[in-house]
Protein backbone atom coordinates (compact mmCIF):
# COMPACT_ATOMS: atom_id res chain seq x y z
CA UNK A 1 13.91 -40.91 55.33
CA UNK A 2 11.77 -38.38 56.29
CA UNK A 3 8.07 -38.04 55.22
CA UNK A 4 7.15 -35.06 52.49
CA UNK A 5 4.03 -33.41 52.33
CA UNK A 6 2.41 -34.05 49.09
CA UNK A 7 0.46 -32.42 46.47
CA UNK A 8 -2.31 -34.71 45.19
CA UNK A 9 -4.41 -33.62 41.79
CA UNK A 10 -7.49 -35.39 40.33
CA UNK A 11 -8.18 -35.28 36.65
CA UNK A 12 -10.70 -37.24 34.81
CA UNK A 13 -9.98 -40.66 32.93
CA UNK A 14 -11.17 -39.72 29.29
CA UNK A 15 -9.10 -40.08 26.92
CA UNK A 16 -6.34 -40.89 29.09
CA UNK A 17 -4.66 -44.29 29.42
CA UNK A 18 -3.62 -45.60 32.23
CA UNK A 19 -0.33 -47.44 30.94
CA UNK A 20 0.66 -44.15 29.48
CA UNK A 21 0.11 -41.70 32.32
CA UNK A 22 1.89 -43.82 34.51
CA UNK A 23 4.89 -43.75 32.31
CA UNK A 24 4.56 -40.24 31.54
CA UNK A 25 4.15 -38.87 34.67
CA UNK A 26 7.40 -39.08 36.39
CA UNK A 27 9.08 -37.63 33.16
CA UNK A 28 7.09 -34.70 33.64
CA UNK A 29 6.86 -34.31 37.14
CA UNK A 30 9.98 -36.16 38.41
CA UNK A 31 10.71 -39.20 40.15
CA UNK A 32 8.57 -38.66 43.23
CA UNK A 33 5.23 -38.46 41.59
CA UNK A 34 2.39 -41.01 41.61
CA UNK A 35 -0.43 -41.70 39.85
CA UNK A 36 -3.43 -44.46 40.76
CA UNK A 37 -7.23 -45.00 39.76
CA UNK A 38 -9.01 -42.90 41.83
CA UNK A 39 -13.12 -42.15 42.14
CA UNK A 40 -14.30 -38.82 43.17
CA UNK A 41 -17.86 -37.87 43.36
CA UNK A 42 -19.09 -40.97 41.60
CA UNK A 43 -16.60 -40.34 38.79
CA UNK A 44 -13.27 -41.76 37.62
CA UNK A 45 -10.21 -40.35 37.07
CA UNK A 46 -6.70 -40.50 38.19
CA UNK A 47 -4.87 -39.00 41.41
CA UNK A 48 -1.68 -37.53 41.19
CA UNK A 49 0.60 -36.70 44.01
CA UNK A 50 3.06 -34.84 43.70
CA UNK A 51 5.33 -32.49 45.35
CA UNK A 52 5.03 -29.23 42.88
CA UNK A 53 2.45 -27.77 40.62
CA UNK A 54 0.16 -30.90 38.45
CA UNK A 55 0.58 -31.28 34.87
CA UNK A 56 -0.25 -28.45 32.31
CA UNK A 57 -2.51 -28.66 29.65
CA UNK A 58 0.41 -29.03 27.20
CA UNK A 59 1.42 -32.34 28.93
CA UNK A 60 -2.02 -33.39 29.15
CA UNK A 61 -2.74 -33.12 26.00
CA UNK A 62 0.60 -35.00 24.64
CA UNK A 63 -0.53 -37.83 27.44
CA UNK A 64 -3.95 -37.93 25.52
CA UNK A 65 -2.58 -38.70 22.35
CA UNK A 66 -0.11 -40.88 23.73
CA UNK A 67 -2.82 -42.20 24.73
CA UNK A 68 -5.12 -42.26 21.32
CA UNK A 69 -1.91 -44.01 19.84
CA UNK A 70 -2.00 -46.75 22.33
CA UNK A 71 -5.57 -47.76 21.72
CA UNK A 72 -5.31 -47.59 18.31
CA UNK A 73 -2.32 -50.44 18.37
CA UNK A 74 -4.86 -52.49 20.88
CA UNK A 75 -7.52 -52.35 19.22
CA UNK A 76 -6.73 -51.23 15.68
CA UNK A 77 -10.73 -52.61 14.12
CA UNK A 78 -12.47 -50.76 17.05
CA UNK A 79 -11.09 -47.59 16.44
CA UNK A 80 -11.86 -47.79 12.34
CA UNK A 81 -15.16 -47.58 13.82
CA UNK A 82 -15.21 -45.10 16.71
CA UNK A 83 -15.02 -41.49 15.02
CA UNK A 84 -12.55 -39.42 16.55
CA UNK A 85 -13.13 -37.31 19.50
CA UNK A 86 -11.49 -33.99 19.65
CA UNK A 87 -9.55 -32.95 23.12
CA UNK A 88 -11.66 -30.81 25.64
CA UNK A 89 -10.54 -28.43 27.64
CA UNK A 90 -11.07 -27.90 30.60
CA UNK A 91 -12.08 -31.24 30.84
CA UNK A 92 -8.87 -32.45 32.22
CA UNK A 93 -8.18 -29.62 34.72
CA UNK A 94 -6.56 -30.65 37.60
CA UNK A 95 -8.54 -29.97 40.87
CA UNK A 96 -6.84 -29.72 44.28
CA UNK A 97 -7.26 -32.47 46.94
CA UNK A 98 -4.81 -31.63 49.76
CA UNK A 99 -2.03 -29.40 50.02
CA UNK A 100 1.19 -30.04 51.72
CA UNK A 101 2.25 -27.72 54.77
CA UNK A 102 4.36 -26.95 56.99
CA UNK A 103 7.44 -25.11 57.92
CA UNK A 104 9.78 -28.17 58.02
CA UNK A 105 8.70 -29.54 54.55
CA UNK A 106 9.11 -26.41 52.54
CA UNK A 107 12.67 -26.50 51.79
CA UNK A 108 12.70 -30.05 51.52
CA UNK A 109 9.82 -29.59 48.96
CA UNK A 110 12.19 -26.71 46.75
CA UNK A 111 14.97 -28.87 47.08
CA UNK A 112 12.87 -31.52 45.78
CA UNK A 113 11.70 -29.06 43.26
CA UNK A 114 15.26 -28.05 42.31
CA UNK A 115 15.97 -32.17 41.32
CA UNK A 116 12.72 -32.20 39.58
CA UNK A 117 13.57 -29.18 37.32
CA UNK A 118 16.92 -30.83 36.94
CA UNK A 119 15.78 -33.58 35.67
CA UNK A 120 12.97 -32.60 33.08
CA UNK A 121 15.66 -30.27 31.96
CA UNK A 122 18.20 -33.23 31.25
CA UNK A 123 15.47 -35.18 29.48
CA UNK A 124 14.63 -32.11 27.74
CA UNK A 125 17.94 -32.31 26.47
CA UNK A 126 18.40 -35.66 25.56
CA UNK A 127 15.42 -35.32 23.20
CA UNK A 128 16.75 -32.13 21.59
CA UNK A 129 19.62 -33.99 20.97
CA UNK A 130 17.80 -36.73 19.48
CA UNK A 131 16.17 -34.09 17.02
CA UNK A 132 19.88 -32.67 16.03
CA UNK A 133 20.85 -36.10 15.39
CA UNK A 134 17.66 -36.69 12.94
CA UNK A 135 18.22 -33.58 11.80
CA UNK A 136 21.67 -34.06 10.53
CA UNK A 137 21.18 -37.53 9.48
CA UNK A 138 21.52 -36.62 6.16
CA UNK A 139 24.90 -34.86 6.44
CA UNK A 140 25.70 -37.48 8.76
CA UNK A 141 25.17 -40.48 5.49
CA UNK A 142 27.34 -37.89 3.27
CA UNK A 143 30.09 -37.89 5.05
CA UNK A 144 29.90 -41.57 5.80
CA UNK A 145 29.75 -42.20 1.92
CA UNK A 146 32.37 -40.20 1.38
CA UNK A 147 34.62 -41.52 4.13
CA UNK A 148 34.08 -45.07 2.24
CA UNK A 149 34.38 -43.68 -1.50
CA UNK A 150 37.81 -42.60 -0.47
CA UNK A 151 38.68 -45.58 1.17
CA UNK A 152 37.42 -47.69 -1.94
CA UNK A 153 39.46 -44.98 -4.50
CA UNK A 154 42.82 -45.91 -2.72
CA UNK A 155 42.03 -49.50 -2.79
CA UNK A 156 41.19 -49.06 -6.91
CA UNK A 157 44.86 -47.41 -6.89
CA UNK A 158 46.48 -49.85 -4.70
CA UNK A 159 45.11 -53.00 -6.88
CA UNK A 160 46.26 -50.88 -9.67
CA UNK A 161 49.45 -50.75 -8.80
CA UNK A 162 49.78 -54.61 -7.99
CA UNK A 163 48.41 -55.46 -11.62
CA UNK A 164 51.38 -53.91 -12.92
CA UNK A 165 53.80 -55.16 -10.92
CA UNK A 166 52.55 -58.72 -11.60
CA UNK A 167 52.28 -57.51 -15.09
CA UNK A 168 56.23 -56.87 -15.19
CA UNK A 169 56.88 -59.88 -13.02
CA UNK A 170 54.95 -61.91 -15.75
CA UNK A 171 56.91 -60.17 -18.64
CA UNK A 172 60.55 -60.67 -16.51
CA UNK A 173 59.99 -64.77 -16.21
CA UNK A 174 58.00 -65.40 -19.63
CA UNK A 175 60.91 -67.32 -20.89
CA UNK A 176 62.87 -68.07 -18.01
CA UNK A 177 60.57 -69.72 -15.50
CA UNK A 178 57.25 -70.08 -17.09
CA UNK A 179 55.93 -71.49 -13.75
CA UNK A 180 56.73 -67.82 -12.09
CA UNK A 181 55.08 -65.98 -14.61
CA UNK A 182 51.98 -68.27 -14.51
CA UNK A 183 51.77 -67.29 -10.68
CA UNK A 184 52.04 -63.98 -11.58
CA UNK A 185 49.54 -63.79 -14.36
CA UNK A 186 47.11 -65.58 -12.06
CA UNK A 187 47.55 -63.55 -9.36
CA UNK A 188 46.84 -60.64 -11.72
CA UNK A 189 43.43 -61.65 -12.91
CA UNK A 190 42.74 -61.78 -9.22
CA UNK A 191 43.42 -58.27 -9.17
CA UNK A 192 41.79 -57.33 -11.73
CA UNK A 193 38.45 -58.87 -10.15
CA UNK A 194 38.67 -57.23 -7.50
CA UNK A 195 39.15 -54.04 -9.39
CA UNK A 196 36.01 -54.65 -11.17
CA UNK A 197 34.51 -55.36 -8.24
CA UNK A 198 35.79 -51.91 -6.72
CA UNK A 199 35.13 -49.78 -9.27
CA UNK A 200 31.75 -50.95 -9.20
CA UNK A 201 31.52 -50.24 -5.78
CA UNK A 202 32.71 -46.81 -6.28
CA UNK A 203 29.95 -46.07 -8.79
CA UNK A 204 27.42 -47.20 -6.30
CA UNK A 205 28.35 -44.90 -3.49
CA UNK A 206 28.86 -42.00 -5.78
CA UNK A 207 25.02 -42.68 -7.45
CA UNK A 208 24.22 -42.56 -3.87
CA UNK A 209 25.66 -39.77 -2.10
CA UNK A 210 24.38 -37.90 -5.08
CA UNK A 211 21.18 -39.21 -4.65
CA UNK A 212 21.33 -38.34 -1.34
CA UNK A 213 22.58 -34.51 -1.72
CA UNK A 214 19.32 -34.17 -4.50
CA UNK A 215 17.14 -35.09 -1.72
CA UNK A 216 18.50 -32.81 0.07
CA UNK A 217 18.54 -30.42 -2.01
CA UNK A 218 14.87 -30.56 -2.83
CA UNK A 219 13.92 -30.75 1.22
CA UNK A 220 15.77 -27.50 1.96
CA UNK A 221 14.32 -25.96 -1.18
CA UNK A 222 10.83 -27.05 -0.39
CA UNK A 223 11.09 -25.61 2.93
CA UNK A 224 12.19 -22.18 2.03
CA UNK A 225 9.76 -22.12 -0.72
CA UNK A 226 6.90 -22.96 2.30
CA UNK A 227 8.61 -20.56 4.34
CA UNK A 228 8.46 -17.86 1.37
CA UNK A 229 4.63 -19.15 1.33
CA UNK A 230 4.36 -18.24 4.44
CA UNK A 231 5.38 -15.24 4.34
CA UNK A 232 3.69 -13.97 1.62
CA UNK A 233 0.29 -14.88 3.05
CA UNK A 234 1.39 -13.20 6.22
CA UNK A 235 1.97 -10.36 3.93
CA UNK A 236 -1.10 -10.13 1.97
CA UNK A 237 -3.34 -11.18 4.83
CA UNK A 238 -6.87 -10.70 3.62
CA UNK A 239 -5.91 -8.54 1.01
CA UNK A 240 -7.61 -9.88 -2.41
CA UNK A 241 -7.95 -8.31 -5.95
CA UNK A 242 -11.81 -7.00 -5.01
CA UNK A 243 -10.68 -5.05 -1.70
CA UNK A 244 -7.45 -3.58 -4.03
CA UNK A 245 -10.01 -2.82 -6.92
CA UNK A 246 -12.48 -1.31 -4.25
CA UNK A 247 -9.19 0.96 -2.72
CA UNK A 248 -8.59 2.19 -5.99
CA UNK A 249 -11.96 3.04 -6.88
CA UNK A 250 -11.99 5.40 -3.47
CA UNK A 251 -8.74 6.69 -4.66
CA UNK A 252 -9.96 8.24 -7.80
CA UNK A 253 -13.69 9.26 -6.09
CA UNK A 254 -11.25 11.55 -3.46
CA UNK A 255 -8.92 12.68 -6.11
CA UNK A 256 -11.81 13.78 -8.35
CA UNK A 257 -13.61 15.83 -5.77
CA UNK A 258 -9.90 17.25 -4.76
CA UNK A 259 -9.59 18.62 -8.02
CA UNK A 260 -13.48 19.94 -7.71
CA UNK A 261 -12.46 21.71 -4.85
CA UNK A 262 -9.41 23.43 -6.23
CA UNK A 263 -11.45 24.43 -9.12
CA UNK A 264 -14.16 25.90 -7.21
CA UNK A 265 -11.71 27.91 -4.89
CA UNK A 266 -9.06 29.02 -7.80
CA UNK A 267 -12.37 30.10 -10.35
CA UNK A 268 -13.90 31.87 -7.55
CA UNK A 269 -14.29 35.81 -7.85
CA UNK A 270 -14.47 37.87 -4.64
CA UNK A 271 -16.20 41.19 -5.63
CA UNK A 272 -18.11 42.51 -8.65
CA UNK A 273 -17.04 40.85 -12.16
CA UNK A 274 -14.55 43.66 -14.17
CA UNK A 275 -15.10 43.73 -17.95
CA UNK A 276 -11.79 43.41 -19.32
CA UNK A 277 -12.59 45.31 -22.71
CA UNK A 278 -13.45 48.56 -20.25
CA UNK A 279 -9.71 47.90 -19.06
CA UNK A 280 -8.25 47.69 -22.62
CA UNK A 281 -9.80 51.17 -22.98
CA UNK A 282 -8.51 52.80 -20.23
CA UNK A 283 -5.56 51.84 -20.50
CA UNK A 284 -5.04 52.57 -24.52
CA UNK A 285 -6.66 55.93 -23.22
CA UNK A 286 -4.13 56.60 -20.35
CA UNK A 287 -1.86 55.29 -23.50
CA UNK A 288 -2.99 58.15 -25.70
CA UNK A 289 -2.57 61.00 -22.82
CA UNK A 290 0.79 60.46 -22.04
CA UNK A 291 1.64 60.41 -25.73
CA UNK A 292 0.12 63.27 -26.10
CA UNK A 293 2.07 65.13 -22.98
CA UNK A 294 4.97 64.44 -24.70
CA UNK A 295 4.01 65.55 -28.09
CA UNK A 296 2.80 69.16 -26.16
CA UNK A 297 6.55 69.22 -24.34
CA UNK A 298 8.36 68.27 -27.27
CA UNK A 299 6.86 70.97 -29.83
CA UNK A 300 6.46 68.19 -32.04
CA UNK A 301 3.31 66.11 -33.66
CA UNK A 302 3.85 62.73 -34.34
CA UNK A 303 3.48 60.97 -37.57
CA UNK A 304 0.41 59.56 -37.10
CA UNK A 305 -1.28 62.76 -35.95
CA UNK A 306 0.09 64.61 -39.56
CA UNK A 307 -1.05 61.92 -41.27
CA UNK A 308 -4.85 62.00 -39.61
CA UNK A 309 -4.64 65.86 -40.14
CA UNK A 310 -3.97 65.60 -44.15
CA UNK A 311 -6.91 66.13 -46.67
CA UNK A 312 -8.32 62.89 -48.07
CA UNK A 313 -7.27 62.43 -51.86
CA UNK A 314 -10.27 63.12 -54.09
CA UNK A 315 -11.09 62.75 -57.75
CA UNK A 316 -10.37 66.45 -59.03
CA UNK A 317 -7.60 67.24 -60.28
CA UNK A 318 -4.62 68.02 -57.85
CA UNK A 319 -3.45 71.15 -57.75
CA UNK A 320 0.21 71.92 -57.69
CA UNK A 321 0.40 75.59 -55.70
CA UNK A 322 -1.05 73.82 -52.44
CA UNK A 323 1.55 70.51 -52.74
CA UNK A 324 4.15 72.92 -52.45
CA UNK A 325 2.79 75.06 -49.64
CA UNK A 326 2.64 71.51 -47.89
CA UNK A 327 5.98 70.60 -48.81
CA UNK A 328 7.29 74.14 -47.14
CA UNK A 329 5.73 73.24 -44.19
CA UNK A 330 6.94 70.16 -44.34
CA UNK A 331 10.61 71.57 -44.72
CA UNK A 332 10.05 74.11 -41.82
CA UNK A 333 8.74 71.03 -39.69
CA UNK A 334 12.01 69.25 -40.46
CA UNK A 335 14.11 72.46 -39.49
CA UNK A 336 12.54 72.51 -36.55
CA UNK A 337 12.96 69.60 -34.93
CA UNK A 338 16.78 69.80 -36.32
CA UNK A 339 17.06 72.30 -34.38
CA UNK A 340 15.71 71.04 -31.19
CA UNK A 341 18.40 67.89 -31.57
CA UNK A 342 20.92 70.73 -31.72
CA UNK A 343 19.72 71.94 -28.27
């Protein structure tokens, strides 16, 4: 087999265990990489070869607390005691020792590539799988209960039916052949055990698959309520009752000074002031003129006018010569304006 240019990587030892990279490190990288102990610059750490890119800081960090986990099994009273460290980065970023060349090696290092893809992608795979399966564990127990319940719900009919037919087998020989219905009587009680023993059965799976289902129930619930959780703080952010109080408050400061400014534009007056009781008297004055023009066309005085024009009543005594010289021309006025309706 011909030799492949490698890739080798140093990263640090902290925090990293050296069972657990070494396991880890071909499912992340493929088959072909390597990992030992390896010293540079007066400090430890691990070398990686490999034929592609070195591990990301995702994979790191799952390798640390792969890692974390494993001490903690070793050495389960030293860790009580060690506080936790947190994960650094870049502490555990991978520096460059050599890199493979040449013009031979390339496509031997994409087809190499190529496998390694392939093969993180069908481990990839295998673990979503894995998380289906727990997923649908639940459903998975239904339907197995079920499956069971059924099969125990024929057997209840099936002993069922063989009670009574030992019953009537019984009943047939009772005075004929008492040693046949004996047999049949006993073998009937055995049924009916195993009836009880059914039934009972029955009740158990259904308690369960119900209990089962609730759970359910109350996990899918519980989720979408912390989804709806979610969601609500996503929508309501950093909004509180102060900020909504303080929004409002600038609400009603701008709408107050819009209605300031509408009032100061709509009561403002361009010009000098005019007195409205100098309009009321020209215009009862312009009132009076053309009443007047049509008095002087007509011939005619108006009412009011003969009624201004009369003598005020006094206290002497009325005399009855000038009532009738006012009644004549009263008469003539009528006559008059008879006469210009005629027209």
């Amino acid at each position: 087999m011909a030799f492949s240019p490698m890739n080798r990587y140093w990263i640090p030892h902290l925090d990293i265990h050296k069972k657990v990279i070494t396991q880890e490190l071909q499912y992340y990288l493929g088959p072909d990489a390597t990992v030992r102990p390896y010293t540079r610059e007066g400090e430890d750490g691990f070398l990686i070869s490999t034929p592609g890119p070195c591990l990301t800081d995702e994979q790191i960090d799952d390798i640390c607390l792969k890692s974390k986990e494993m001490w903690e099994k070793q050495a389960a009273a030293r860790s009580q005691l060690n506080p936790e460290r947190p994960l650094k980065r870049p502490l555990h970023q991978p520096v460059l020792i050599s890199n493979g060349s040449g013009e031979g090696s390339k496509r031997r290092g994409k087809d190499r590539r190529i496998r390694v893809v392939h093969h993180v992608w069908r481990l990839g795979l295998v673990r979503w799988q894995r998380r289906s399966k727990k997923k649908d564990s639940p459903k998975n127990a239904i339907l197995g209960l079920r499956s069971q319940l059924e099969m125990l719900q024929k057997r209840e009919k099936h002993l069922m039916a063989q009670m009574e037919e030992q019953d009537a087998l019984a009943r047939k020989n009772v005075n004929t052949n008492k040693t046949a219905a004996k047999a049949a009587l006993r073998r009937k009680k055995g049924h009916e055990h195993s009836l009880e023993q059914t039934i009972s059965q029955i009740g158990t799976l259904e308690q369960q698959i119900n209990a089962i289902e609730s759970a359910n129930i109350n996990r899918e619930t519980l989720a979408a309520m912390q989804r709806a959780g979610e969601a609500m703080s996503d929508i309501h952010g950093k909004l509180t009752p102060e900020k909504v109080d303080e929004t409002m408050d600038k609400l009603r400061v701008q709408n107050e000074l819009s209605e300031e400014i509408v009032a100061a534009i709509t009561s403002a007056h361009i010009g000098e002031t005019i007195d409205e009781e100098d309009l009321n008297d020209e215009l009862e004055a312009m009132m009076q003129e053309q009443l007047d023009k049509k008095m002087l066309e007509s011939g005619t005085v108006p009412v009011s006018d003969a009624i201004h024009r009369m003598p005020a009543v006094g206290n002497q005594e009325i005399q009855t010569k000038p009532q009738a010289i006012a009644e004549d021309d009263d008469e003539a006025e009528l006559r008059k304006l008879q006469a210009e309706m005629a027209m």
